[in-house]
Protein backbone atom coordinates (compact mmCIF):
# COMPACT_ATOMS: atom_id res chain seq x y z
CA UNK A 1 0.00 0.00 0.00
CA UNK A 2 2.30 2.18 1.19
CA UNK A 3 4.81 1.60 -2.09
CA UNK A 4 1.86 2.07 -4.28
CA UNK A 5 1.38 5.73 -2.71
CA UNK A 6 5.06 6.24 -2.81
CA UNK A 7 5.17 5.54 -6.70
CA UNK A 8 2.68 7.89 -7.18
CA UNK A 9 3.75 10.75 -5.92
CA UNK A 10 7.44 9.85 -6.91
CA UNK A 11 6.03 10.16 -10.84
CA UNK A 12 5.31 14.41 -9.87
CA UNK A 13 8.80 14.95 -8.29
CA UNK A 14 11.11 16.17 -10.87
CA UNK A 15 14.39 13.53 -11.24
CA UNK A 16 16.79 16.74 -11.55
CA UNK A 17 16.61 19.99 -11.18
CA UNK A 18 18.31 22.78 -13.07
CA UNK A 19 20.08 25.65 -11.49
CA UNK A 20 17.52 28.33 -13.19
CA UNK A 21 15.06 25.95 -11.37
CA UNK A 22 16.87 25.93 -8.16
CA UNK A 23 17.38 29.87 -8.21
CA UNK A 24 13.36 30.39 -9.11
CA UNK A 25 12.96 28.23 -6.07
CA UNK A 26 14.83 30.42 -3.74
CA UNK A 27 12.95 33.21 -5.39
CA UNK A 28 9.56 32.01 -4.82
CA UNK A 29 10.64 31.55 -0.80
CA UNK A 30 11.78 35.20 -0.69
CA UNK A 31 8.32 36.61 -2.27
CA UNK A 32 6.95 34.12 0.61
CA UNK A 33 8.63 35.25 3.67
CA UNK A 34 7.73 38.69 2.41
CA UNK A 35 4.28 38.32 1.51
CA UNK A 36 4.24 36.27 5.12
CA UNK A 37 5.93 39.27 6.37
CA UNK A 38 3.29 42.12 4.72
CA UNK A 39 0.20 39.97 5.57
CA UNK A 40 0.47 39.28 9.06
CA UNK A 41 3.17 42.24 10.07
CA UNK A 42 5.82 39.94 11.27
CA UNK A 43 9.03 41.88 10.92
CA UNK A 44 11.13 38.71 11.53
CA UNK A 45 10.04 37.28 7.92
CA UNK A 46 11.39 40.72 6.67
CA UNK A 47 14.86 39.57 8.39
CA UNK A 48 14.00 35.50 6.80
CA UNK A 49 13.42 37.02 3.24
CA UNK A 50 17.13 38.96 3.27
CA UNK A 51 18.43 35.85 4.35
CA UNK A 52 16.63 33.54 1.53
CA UNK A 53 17.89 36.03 -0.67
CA UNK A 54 21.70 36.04 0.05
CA UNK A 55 21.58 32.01 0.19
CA UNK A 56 19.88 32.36 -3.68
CA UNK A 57 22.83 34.84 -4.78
CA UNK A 58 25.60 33.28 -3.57
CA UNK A 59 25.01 29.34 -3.64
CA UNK A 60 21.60 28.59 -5.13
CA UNK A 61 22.24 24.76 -5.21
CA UNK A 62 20.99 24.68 -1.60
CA UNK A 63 17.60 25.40 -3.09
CA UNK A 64 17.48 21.80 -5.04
CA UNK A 65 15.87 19.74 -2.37
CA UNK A 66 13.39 22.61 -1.70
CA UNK A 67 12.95 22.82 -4.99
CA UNK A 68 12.26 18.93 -5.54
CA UNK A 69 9.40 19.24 -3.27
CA UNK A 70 7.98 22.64 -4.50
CA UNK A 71 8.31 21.86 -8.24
CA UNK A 72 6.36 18.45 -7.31
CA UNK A 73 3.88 19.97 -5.34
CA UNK A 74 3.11 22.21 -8.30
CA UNK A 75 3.16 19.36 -10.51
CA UNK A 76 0.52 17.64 -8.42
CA UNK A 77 -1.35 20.39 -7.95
CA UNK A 78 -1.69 21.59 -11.37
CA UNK A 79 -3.12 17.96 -12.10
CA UNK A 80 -5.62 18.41 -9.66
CA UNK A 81 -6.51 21.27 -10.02
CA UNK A 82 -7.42 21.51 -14.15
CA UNK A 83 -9.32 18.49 -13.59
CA UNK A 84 -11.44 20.01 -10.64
CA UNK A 85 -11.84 23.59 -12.66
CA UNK A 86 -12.84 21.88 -16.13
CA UNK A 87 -15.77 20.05 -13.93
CA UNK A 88 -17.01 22.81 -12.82
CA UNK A 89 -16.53 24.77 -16.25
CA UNK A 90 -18.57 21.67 -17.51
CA UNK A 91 -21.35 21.44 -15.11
CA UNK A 92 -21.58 25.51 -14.85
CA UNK A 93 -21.67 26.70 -18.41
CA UNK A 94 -21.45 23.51 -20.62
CA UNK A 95 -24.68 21.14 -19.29
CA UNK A 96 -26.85 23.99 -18.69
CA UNK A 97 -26.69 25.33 -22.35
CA UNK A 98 -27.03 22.00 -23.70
CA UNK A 99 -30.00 21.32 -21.73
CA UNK A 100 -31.43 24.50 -22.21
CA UNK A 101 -31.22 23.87 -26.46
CA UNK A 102 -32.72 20.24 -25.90
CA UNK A 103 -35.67 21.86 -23.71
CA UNK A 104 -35.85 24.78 -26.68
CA UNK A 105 -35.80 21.68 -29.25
CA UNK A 106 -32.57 22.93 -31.07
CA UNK A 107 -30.72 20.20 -33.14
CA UNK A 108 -27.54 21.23 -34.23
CA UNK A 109 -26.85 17.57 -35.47
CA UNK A 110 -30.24 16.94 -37.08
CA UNK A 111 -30.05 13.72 -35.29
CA UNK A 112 -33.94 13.94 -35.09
CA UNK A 113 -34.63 14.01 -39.01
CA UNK A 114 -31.62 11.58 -39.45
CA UNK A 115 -33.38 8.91 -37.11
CA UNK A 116 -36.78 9.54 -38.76
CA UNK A 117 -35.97 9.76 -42.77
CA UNK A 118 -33.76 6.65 -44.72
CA UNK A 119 -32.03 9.49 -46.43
CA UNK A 120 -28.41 11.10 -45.41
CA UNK A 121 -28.71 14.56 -44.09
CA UNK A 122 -25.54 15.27 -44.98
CA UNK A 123 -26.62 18.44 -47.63
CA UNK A 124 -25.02 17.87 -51.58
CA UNK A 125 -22.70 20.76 -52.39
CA UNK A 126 -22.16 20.75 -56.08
CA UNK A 127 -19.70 23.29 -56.51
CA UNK A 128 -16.40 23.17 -58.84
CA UNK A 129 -14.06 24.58 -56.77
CA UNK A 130 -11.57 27.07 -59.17
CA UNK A 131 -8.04 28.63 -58.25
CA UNK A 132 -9.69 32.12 -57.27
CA UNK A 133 -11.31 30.64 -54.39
CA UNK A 134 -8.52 29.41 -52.60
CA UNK A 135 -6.47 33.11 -53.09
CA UNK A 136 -7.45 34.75 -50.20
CA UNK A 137 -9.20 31.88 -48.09
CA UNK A 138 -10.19 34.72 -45.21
C-alpha cells in the first residue's frame, strides 16, 4: 500500500533539477517570507526574506531539495486542479446550455430528421471549386 502511494507521488517529483530551477525556487521563498511578512506584520520574515535572498545569490544549489518538493507539489497540484476547474466549467456553463437547447428543441446535429428519414442529411454541395477561391481563403 504504502509503495503504491510512494510511486505515485514519486512520478510528480522532478528527477533533476536545473540551477535556473533551483534559483526560481529560492525566489519564490523570498516573495513568501515577504508576503508572510506584509500579511500578518511579522518583521522577523522581513529579516528570513534577506536571508533567503543572500543564500539564492551566492550558492543557489541549496535550493534543489526545496525545490524537488515545490516543483512536485506544483506538478501535483496543477493535475488536480485543471481536472477540478474543467468540472465545474462543464457542469456551470457547458450542461446547462445543452439542456437548455434540448428543452428549446434545437438540433444542431439533425439527429432527429436523421433517425426519422432513410435518407443522409448530410446536404449535396455541387460546386467546382476554381483557383480564385482558394487566393485569399479569409
Amino acid at each position: 500500500m504504502i509503495n503504491k502511494i510512494y510511486n505515485r507521488i514519486k512520478g510528480y517529483i522532478p528527477r533533476s533539477i536545473t540551477p535556473e530551477q533551483a534559483k526560481d525556487t529560492g525566489m519564490a521563498m523570498v516573495l513568501i517570507s515577504l508576503l508572510i511578512a506584509i500579511a500578518g506584520n511579522k518583521q522577523q520574515f522581513v529579516s528570513i526574506a534577506v536571508l533567503l535572498l543572500l543564500v539564492n545569490m551566492i550558492r543557489p544549489v541549496l535550493y534543489r531539495p526545496v525545490a524537488k518538493i515545490w516543483l512536485g507539489l506544483s506538478h501535483l497540484l496543477g493535475t488536480v486542479m485543471s481536472k477540478i476547474i474543467l468540472t465545474v466549467i462543464f457542469f456551470v456553463l457547458v450542461l446547462p446550455v445543452g439542456v437548455l437547447r434540448r428543452v428549446m428543441g434545437k438540433d444542431a446535429l439533425q439527429l432527429q430528421e436523421w433517425k426519422k428519414g432513410k435518407n443522409s442529411v448530410f446536404k449535396i454541395r455541387d460546386y467546382q471549386f476554381t483557383s480564385k477561391d482558394i487566393e485569399n481563403p479569409y
